[in-house]
Protein backbone atom coordinates (compact mmCIF):
# COMPACT_ATOMS: atom_id res chain seq x y z
CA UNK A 1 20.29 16.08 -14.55
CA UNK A 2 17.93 12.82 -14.22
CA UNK A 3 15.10 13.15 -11.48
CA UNK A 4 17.47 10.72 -9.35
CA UNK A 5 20.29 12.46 -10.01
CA UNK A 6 18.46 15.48 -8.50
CA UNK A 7 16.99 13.69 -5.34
CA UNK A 8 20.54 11.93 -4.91
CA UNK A 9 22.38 15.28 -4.65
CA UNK A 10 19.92 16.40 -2.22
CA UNK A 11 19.74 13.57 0.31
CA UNK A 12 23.46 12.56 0.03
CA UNK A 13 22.89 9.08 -0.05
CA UNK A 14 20.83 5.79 -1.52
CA UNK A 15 17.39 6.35 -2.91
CA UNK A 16 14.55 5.49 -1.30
CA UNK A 17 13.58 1.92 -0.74
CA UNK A 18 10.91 0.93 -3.17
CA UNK A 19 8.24 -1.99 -3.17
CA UNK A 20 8.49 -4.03 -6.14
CA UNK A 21 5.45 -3.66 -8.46
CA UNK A 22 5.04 -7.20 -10.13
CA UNK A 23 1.81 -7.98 -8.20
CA UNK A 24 0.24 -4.49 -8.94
CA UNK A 25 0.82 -5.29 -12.66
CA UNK A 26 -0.64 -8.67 -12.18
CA UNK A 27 -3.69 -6.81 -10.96
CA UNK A 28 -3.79 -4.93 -13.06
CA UNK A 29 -3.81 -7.02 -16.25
CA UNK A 30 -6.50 -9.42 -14.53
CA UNK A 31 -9.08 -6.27 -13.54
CA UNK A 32 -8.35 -4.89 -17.17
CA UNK A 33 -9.79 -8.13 -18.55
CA UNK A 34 -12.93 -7.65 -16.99
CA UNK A 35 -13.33 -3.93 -18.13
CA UNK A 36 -16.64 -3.13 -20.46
CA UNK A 37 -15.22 -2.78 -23.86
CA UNK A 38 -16.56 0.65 -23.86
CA UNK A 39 -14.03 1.80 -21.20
CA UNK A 40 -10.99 -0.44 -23.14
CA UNK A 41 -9.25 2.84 -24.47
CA UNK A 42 -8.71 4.20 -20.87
CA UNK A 43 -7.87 0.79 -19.29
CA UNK A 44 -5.14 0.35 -21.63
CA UNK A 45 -3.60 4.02 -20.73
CA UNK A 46 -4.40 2.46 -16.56
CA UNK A 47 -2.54 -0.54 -17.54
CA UNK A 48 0.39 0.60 -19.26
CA UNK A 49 0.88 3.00 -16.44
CA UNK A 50 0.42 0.75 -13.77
CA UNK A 51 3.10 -1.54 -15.55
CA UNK A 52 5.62 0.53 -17.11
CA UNK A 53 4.84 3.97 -16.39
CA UNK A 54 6.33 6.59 -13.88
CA UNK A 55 4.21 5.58 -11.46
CA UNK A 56 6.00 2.46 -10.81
CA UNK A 57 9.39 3.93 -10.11
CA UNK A 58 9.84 7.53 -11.26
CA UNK A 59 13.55 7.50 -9.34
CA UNK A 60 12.28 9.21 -6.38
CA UNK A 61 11.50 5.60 -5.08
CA UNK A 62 7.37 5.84 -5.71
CA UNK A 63 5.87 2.61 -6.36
CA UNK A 64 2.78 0.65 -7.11
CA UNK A 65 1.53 -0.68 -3.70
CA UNK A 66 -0.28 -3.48 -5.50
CA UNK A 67 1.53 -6.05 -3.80
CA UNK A 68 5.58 -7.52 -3.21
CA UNK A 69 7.47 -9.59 -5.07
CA UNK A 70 8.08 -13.31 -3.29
CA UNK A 71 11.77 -11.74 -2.79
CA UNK A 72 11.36 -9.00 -0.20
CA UNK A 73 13.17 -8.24 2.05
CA UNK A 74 11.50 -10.12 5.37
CA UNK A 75 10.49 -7.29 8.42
CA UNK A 76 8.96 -7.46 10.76
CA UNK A 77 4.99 -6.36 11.25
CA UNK A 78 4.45 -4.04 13.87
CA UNK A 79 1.48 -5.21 15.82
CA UNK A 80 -1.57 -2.87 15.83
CA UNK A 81 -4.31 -2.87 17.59
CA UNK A 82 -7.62 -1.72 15.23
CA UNK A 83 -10.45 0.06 17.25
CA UNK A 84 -13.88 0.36 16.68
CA UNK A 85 -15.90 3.66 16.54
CA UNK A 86 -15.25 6.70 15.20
CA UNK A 87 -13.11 7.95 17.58
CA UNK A 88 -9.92 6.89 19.40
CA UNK A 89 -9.14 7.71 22.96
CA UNK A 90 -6.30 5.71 23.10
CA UNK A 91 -3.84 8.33 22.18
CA UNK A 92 -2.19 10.29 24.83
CA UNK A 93 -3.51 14.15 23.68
CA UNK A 94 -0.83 16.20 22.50
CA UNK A 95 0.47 18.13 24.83
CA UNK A 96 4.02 19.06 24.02
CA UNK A 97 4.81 22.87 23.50
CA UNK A 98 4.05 23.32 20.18
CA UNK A 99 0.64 21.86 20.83
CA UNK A 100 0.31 24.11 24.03
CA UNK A 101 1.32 26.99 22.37
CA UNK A 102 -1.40 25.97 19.52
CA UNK A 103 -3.57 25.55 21.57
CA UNK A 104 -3.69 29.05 23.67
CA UNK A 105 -3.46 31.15 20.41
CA UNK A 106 -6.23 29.28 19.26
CA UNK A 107 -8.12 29.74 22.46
CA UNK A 108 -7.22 33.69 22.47
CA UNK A 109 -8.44 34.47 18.79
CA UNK A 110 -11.35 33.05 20.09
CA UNK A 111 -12.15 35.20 23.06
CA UNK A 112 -10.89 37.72 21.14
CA UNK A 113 -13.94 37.73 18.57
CA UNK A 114 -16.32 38.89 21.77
CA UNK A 115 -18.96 36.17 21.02
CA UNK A 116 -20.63 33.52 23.35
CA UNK A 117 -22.01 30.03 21.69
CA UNK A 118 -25.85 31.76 21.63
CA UNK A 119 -24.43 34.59 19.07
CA UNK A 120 -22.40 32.43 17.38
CA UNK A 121 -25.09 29.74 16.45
CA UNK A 122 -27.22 32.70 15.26
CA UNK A 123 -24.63 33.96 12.93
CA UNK A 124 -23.67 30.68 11.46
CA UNK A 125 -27.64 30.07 11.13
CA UNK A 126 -27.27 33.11 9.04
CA UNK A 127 -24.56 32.28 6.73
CA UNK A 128 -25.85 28.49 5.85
CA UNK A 129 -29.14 29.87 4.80
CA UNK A 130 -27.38 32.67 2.92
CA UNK A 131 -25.03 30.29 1.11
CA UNK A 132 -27.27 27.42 0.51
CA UNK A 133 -29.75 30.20 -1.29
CA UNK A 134 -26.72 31.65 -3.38
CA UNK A 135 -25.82 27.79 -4.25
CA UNK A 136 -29.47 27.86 -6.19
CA UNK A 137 -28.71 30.79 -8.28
CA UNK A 138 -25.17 29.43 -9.23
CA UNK A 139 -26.26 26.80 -10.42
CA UNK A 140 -28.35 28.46 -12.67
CA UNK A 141 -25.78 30.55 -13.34
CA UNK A 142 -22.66 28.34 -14.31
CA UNK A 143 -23.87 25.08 -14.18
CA UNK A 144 -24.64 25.24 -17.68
CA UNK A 145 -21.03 26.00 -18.37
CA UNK A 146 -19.46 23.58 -15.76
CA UNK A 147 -21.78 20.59 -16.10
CA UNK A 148 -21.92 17.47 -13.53
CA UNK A 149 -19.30 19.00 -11.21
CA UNK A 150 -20.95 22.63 -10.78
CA UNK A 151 -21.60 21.66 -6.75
CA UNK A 152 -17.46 21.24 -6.68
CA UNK A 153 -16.80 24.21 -7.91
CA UNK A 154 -19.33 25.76 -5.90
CA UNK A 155 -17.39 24.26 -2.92
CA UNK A 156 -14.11 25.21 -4.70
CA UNK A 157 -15.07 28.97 -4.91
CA UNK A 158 -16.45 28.70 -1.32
CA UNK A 159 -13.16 27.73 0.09
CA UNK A 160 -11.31 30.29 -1.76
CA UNK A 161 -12.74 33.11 0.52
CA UNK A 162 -11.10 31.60 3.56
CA UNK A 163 -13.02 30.59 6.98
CA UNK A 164 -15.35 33.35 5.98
CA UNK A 165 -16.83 31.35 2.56
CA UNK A 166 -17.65 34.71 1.13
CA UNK A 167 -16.46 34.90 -1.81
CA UNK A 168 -16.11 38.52 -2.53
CA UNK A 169 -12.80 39.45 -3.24
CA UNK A 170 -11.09 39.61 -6.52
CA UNK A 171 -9.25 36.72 -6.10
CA UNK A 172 -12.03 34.91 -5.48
CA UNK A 173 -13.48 36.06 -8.53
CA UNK A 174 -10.59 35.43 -11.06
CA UNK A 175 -10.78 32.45 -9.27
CA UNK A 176 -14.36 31.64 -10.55
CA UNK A 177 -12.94 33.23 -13.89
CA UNK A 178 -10.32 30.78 -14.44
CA UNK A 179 -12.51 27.52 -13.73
CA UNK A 180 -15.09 28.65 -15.91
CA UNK A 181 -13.03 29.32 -18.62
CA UNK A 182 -11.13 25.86 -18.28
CA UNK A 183 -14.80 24.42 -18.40
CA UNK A 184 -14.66 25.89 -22.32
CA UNK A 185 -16.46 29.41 -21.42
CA UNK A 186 -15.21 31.95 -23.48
CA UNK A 187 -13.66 35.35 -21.73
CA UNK A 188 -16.79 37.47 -22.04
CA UNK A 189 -19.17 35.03 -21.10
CA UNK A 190 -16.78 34.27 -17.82
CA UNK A 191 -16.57 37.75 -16.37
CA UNK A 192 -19.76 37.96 -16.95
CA UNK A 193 -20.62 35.30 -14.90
CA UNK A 194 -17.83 36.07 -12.14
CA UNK A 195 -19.34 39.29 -11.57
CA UNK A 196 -22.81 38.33 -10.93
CA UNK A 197 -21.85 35.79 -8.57
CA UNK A 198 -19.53 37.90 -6.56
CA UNK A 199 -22.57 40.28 -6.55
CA UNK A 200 -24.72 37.42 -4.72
CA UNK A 201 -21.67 36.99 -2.40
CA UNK A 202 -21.47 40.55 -1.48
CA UNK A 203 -25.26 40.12 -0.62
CA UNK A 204 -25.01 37.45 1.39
CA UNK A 205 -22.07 38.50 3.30
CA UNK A 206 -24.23 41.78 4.15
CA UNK A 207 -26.72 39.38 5.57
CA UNK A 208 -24.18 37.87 7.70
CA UNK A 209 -23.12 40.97 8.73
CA UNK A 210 -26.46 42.01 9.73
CA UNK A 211 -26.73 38.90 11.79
CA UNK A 212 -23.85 40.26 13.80
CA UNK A 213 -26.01 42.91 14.84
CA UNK A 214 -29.14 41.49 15.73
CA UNK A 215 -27.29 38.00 17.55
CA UNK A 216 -28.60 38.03 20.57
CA UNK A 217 -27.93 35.12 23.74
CA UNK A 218 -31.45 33.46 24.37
CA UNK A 219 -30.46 31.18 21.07
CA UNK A 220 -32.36 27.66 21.81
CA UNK A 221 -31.51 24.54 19.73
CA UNK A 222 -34.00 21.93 19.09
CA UNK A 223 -32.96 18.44 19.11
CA UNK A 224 -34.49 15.16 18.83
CA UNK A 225 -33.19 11.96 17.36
CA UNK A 226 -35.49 10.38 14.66
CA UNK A 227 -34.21 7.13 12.97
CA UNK A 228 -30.73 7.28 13.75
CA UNK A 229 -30.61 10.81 12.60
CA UNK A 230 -29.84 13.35 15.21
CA UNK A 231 -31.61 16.79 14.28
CA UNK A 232 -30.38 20.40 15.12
CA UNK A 233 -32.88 23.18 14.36
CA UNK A 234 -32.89 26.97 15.13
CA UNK A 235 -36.39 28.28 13.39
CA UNK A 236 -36.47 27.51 9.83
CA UNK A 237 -32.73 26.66 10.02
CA UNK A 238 -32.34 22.98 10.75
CA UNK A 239 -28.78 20.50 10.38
CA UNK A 240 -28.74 16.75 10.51
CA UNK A 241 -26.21 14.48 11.60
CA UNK A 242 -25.88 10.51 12.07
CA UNK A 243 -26.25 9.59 15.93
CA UNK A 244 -23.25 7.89 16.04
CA UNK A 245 -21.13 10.97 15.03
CA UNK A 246 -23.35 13.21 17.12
CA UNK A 247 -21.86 10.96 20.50
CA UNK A 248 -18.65 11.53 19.09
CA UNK A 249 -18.78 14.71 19.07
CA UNK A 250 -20.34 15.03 22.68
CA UNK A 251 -17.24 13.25 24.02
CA UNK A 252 -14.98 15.63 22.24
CA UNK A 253 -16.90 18.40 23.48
CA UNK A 254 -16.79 16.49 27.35
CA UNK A 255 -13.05 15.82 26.45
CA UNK A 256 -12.58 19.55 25.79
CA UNK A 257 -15.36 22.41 26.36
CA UNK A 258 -18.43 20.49 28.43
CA UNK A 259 -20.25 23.27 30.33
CA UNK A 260 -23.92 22.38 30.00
CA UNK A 261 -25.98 20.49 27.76
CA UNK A 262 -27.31 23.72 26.22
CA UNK A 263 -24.15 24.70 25.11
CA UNK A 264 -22.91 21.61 23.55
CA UNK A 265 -26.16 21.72 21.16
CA UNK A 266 -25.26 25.26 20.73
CA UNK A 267 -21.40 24.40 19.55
CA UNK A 268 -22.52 21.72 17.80
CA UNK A 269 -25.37 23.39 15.68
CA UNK A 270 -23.25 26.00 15.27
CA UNK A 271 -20.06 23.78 13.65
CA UNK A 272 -22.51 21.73 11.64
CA UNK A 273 -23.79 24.56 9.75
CA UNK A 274 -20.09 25.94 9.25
CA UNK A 275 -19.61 22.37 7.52
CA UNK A 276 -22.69 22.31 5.27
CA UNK A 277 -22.28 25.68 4.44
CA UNK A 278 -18.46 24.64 3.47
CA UNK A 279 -19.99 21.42 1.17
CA UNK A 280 -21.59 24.07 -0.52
CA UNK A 281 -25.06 24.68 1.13
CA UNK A 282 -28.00 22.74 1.94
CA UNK A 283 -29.09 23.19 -1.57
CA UNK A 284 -26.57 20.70 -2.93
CA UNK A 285 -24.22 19.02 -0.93
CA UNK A 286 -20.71 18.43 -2.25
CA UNK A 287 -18.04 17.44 0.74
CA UNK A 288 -15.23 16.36 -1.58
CA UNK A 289 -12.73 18.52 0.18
CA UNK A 290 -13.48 16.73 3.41
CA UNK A 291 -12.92 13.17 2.51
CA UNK A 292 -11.14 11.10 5.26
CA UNK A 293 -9.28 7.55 5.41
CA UNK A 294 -11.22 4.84 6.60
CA UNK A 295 -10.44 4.30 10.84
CA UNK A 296 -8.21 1.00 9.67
CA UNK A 297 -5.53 3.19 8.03
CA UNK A 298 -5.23 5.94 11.49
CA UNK A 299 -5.05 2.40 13.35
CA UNK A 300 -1.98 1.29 10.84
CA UNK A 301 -0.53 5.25 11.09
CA UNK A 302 -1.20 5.11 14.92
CA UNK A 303 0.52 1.90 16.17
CA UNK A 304 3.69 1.97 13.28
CA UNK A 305 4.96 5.33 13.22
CA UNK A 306 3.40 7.26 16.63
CA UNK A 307 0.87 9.25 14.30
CA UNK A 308 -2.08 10.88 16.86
CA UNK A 309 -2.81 13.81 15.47
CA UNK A 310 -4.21 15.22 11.68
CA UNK A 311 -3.24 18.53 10.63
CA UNK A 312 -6.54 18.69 8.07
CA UNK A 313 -9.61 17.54 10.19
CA UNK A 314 -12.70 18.57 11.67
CA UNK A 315 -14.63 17.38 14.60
CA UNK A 316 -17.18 15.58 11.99
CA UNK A 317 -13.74 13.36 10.62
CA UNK A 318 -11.20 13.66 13.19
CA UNK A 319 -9.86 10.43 14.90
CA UNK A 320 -8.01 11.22 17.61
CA UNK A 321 -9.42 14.62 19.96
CA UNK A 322 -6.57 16.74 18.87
CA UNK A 323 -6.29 17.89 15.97
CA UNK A 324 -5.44 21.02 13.36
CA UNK A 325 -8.73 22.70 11.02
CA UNK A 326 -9.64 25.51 9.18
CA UNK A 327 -12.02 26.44 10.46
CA UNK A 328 -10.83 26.98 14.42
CA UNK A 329 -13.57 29.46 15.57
CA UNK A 330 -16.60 26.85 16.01
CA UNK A 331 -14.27 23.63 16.19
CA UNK A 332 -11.89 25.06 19.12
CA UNK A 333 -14.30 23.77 21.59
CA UNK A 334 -14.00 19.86 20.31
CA UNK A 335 -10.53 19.95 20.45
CA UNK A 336 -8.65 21.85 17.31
CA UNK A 337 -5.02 23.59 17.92
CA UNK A 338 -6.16 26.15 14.95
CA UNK A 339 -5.39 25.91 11.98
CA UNK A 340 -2.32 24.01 10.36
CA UNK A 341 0.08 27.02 9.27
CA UNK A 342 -0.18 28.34 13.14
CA UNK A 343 1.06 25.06 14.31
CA UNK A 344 4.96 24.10 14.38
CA UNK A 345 5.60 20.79 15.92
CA UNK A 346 9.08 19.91 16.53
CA UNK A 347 8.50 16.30 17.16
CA UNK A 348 6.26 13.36 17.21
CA UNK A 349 4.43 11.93 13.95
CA UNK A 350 1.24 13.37 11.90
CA UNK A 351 -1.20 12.43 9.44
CA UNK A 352 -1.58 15.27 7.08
CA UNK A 353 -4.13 15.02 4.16
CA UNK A 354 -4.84 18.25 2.86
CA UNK A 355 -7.57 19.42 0.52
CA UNK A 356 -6.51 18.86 -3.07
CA UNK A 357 -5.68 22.13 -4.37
CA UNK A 358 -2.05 22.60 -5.50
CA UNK A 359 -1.67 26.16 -4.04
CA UNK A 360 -2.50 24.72 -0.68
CA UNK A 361 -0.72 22.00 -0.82
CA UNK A 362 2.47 24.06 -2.44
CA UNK A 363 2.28 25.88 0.70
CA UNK A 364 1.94 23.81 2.86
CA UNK A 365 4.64 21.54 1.62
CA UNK A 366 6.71 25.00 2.89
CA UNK A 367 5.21 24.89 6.09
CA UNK A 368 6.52 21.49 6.53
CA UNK A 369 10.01 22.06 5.36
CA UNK A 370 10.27 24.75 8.29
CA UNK A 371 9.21 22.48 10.80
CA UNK A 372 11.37 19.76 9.36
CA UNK A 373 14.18 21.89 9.43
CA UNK A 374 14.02 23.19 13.17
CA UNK A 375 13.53 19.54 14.42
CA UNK A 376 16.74 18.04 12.26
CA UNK A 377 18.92 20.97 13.45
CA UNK A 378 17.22 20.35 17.53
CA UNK A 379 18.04 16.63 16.51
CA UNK A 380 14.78 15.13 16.99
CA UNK A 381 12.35 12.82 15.16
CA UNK A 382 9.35 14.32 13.49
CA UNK A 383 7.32 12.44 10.75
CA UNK A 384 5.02 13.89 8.19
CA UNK A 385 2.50 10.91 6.44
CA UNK A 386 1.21 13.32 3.55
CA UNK A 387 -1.41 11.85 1.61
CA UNK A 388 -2.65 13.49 -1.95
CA UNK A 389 -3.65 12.29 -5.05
CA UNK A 390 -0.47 10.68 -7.33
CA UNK A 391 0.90 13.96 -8.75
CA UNK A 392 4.30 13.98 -10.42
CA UNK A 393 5.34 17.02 -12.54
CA UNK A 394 3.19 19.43 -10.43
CA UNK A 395 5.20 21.58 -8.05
CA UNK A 396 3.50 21.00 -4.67
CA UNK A 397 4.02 17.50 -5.41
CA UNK A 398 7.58 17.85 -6.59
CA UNK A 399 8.52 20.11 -4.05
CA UNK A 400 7.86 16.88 -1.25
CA UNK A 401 8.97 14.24 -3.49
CA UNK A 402 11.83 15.59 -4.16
CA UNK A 403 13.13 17.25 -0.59
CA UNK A 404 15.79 15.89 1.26
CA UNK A 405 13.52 15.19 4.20
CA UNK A 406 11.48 12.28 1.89
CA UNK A 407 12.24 8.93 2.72
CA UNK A 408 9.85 7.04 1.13
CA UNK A 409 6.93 7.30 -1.97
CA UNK A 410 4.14 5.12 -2.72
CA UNK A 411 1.42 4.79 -4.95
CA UNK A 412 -1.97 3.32 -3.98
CA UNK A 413 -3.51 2.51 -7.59
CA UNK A 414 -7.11 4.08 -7.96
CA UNK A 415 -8.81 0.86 -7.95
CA UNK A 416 -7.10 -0.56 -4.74
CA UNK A 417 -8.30 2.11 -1.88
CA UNK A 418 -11.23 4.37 -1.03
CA UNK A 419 -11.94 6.55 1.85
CA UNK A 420 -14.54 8.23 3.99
CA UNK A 421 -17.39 10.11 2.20
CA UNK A 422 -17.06 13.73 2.52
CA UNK A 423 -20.03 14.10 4.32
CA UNK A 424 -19.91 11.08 6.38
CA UNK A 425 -21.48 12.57 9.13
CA UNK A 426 -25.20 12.42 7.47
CA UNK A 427 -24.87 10.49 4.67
CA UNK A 428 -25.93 6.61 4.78
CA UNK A 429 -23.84 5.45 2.75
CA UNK A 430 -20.26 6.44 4.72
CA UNK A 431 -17.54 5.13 2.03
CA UNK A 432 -16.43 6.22 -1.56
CA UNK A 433 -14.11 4.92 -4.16
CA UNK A 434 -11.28 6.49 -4.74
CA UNK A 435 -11.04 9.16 -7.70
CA UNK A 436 -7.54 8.74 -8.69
CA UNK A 437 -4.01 6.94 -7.82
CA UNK A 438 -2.98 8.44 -4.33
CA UNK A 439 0.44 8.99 -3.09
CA UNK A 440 1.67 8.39 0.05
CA UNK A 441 4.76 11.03 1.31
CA UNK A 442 6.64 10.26 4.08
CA UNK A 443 8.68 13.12 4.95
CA UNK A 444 11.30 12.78 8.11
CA UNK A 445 14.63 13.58 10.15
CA UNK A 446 16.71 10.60 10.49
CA UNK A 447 15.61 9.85 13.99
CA UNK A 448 11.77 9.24 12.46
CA UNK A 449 11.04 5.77 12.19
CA UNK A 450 11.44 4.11 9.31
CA UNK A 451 8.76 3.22 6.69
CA UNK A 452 9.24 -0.06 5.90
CA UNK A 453 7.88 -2.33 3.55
CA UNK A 454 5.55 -4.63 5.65
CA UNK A 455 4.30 -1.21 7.52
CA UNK A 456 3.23 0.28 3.88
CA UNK A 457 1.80 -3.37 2.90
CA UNK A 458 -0.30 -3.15 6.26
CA UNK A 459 -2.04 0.83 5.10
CA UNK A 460 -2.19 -0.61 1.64
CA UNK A 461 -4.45 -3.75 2.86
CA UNK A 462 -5.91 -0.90 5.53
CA UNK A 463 -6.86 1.60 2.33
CA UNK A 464 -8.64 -0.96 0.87
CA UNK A 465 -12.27 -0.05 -0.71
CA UNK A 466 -15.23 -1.20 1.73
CA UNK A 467 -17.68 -3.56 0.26
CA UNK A 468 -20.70 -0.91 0.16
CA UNK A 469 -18.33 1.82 -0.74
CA UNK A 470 -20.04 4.24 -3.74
CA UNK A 471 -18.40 5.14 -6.60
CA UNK A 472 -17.88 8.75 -7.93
């Protein structure tokens, strides 16, 4: 059975209305022009895609946002309002059940870990300096092996341990295992080097363990602001962040958590390290996992479908003040409902762009079935935006474009969008290209408002790559 056979026996009805693709390939045969002639081979395998390939209509109605033909169908734009600033206040905070509910479990597993803000800065003190040190010795270890993208794989094995980003379990390790060898280490060599690194993890999660012990509640944070730079130190342990994201994040903390001034620095030093230590150390940042799109695209999201909340955010990238993260025991006090699999909306509309790694998002594409489910069944409207890279044939990707619940696929070509940098929050430059061709999901009930094809031209000309953005 043809893809669109599939996906037509599953939603019972017409496919998926597509944007037309003629400007995209217009595009694309003018930039291809102007390619070096050392890069023709892999224009020509861009081009033909962008043309003729899958990506242009794979029968599960994904298409080149490029641009539409003369001939569309007229609609009418939804007006939206675009705000300046890092964060918007102009969304009414969730508070519906499921957000309630989110939020006191959250709240609980907090005050259930028996720590004030004083012990936990000292801990996560700790467990930066012990990670950023272990980042030193792997790259010495496999960076050999795993050349220019050893700090991504750093963050990669990192984020396999969980909130904790100790990597000492076996999974972990096999995990290590499997990227070195796909890197072109043989077998031997790769154990090898899995075991000595989940050595180094086992020490430094014995140093954060020791930390536990010794944390005490006369913590003070040093802060002063030097050139636009807003620095966080606690003795030889010091965290940086733009002033401009340090205000936003002494709003959310106001919005949320204010107590004292003492405490916010406290939250906020601790939260900051959590987040280096996650873009793998002080050593050498990474932050790929983290990027965000640019404040035009939430404004698009925001004022066409209902969107207000992410379900993959932190205080550093999160535009609205609610929102679902990983990591909920230092972000709970700006604002987060926990993390994403505790939280089962019934209703409403959410951005969700999750890390890009396909067990995650396999799951998670489960996580939103569920929900879907409940609310079609309770007969009420719930959108899903998902954004990941363009990923057809791979099951998390699959398993969304292909549900019964998808209404709608696009394609954002690679050279048409960027986002926020990773590490926005203390890097200069803010904005990156895009990597790869991203896909846009839209997964709904039938009450959901509809995606239409002037709202997806509007986040296409939203996505589009900022004048200083970098390339990686």
């Amino acid at each position: 059975m043809s893809n669109w056979l599939a996906l037509k026996s599953q939603i019972g009805g017409k496919p998926p209305r597509a944007i037309a693709s003629a400007e995209a390939a217009t595009a694309s045969r003018s930039t291809a022009r102007d390619d070096a002639p050392r890069q023709k081979t892999k224009t020509k395998k861009r081009k033909a895609r962008d043309v003729n390939g899958a990506d242009a209509d794979d029968g599960r109605g994904a298409t080149q946002m490029g641009g539409l033909e003369a001939t569309m169908r007229a609609s009418v734009a939804p007006s939206v309002t675009y705000r300046e600033g890092l964060l918007d206040e102009t969304v009414e905070e969730s508070r519906d059940d499921a957000a309630d509910a989110a939020r006191r479990a959250t709240g609980k597993k907090c005050a259930a870990l028996g720590l004030n803000r004083s012990q936990i800065a000292f801990i996560e003190a700790s467990r930066l300096s012990a990670i950023s040190n272990m980042c030193m010795i792997f790259e010495r270890v496999c960076g050999t092996r795993l050349g220019k993208r050893w700090c991504s794989a750093y963050e990669e094995w990192l984020a396999s341990a969980g909130t904790s980003l100790l990597p000492v379990s076996e999974t972990s390790r096999l995990y290590l295992v499997r990227k070195l060898e796909k890197a072109g280490a043989n077998e031997d060599d790769a154990v090898q080097m899995s075991h000595h690194m989940t050595a180094k993890a086992n020490d430094c999660a014995q140093r954060v363990e020791v930390a536990k012990t010794k944390a005490h509640s006369d913590v003070q944070i040093d802060v002063h602001v030097d050139n636009g730079v807003a620095i966080l130190a606690f003795g030889k342990v010091a965290v940086r962040i733009n002033e401009e994201h340090f205000g936003k994040l002494r709003r959310m903390y106001e919005l949320h958590s204010m107590i004292s001034e003492r405490d916010f620095h406290l939250a906020t030093f601790a939260m900051v390290c959590r987040y280096d230590a996650a873009q793998g150390g002080q050593f050498r940042f990474a932050g790929g996992h983290h990027t965000a799109l640019h404040g035009e695209v939430f404004d698009v999201l925001r004022d066409a479908f209902g969107v207000s909340c992410e379900l993959f955010a932190s205080p550093l990238n999160a535009r609205w003040p609610t929102f679902c993260s990983k990591h909920w025991d230092v972000d709970h006090a700006f604002g987060s409902l926990g993390d994403y699999s505790e939280f089962h909306p019934s209703s409403g509309a959410f951005e969700v762009n999750p890390p890009f790694e396909e067990e995650l998002v396999l799951d998670m594409a489960a996580h939103l079935t569920t929900c879907l489910k409940r609310a079609s069944d309770a007969n009420k409207s719930l959108t899903f935006v998902v954004i990941t890279p363009h990923w057809p044939n791979r099951p998390c990707w699959e398993a969304m474009a292909k549900s019964g619940f998808c209404t709608r696929v696009a394609v954002v070509p690679v050279r048409e969008h960027g986002f926020f940098e990773g590490a926005q929050h203390r890097k200069k430059s803010r904005y990156r290209m895009s990597s790869s061709d991203t896909s846009l999901l839209f997964l709904q009930t039938k009450l959901a408002v509809e995606p239409t094809d002037e709202k997806l031209r509007m986040i296409r000309d939203a996505f589009r790559p900022k004048p200083n953005a970098k390339s990686k």
